[in-house]
Protein backbone atom coordinates (compact mmCIF):
# COMPACT_ATOMS: atom_id res chain seq x y z
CA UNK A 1 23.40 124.79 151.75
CA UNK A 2 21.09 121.68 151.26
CA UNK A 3 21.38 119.18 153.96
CA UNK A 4 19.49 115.90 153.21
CA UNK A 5 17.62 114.14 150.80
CA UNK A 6 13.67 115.61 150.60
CA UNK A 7 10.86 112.78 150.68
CA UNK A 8 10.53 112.56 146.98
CA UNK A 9 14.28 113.04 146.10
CA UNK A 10 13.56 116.17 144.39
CA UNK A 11 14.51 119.60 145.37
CA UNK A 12 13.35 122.91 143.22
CA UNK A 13 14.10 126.90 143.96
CA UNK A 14 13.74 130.33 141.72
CA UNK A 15 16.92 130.05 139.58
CA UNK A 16 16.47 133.83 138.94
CA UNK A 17 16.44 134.56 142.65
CA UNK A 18 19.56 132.47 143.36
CA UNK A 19 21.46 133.87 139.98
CA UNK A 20 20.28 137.39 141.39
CA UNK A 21 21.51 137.00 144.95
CA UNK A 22 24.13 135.33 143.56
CA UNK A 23 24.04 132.38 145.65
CA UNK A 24 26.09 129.98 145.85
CA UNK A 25 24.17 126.20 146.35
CA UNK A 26 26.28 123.33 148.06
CA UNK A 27 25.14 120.03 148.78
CA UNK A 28 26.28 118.40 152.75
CA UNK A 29 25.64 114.81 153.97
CA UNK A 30 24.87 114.45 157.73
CA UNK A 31 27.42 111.74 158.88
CA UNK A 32 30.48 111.62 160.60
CA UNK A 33 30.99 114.68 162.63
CA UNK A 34 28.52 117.21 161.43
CA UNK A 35 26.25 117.80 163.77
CA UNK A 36 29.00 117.86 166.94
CA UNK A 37 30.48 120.46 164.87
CA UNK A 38 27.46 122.44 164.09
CA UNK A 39 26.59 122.03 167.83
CA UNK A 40 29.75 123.68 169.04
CA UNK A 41 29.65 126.73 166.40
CA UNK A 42 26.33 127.33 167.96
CA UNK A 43 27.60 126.99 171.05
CA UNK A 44 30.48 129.08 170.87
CA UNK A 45 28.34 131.72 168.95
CA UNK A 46 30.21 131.63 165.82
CA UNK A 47 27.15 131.01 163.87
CA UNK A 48 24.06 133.31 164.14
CA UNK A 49 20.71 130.97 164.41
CA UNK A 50 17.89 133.74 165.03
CA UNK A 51 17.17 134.21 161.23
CA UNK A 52 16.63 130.29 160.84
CA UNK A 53 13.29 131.23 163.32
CA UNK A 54 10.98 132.54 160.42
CA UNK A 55 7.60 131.81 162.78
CA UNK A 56 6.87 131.25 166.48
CA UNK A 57 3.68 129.47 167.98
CA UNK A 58 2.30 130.09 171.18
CA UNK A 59 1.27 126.37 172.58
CA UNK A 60 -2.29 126.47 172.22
CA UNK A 61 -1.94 127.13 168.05
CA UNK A 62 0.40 123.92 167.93
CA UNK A 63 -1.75 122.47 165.45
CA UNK A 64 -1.27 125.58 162.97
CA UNK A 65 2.19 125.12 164.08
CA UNK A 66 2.12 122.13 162.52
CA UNK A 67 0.32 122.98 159.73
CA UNK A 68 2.79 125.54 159.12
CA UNK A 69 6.02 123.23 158.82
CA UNK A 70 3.84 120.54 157.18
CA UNK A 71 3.00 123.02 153.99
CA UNK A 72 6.90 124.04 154.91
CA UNK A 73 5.59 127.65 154.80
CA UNK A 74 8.86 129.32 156.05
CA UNK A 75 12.69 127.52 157.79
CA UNK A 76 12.08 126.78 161.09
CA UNK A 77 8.80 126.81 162.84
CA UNK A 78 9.43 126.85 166.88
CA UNK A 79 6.14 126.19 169.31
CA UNK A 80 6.80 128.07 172.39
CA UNK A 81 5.02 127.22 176.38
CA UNK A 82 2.63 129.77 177.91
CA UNK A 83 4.36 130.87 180.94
């Protein structure tokens, strides 16, 4: 699923990987009631969010953190606090 429209209006993936894995690609706009919705599946745990985690950052690497989603090297990049 593709939420959202990427800086340059342009999106691009591996069509062999997708044609392999046999994926299915669907656009979504973020209006109305999307993200109440999405809120409650999470909430209700009818949606599994740990794989959307692909790297964690302890606060002192925040900049390569940032670095990290900036080059979007992996999904979701989450900085965590020292304890």
């Amino acid at each position: 699923m593709l939420g959202g429209i990427p800086d340059d209006d342009r999106t691009t993936f591996q069509a062999s990987v997708a044609r392999r894995k046999g994926l299915t690609i669907a656009m979504i706009r973020r209006m109305n009631e999307v993200y109440p919705r999405a809120i409650n599946l999470a909430a209700e745990k009818k949606v599994d969010l740990a794989p959307l985690v692909t790297h964690r950052f302890p606060l002192e690497k925040a900049p390569d953190a940032f670095a990290a989603a900036t080059e979007r090297i992996g999904l979701k990049v989450i900085i965590e606090p020292g304890n």
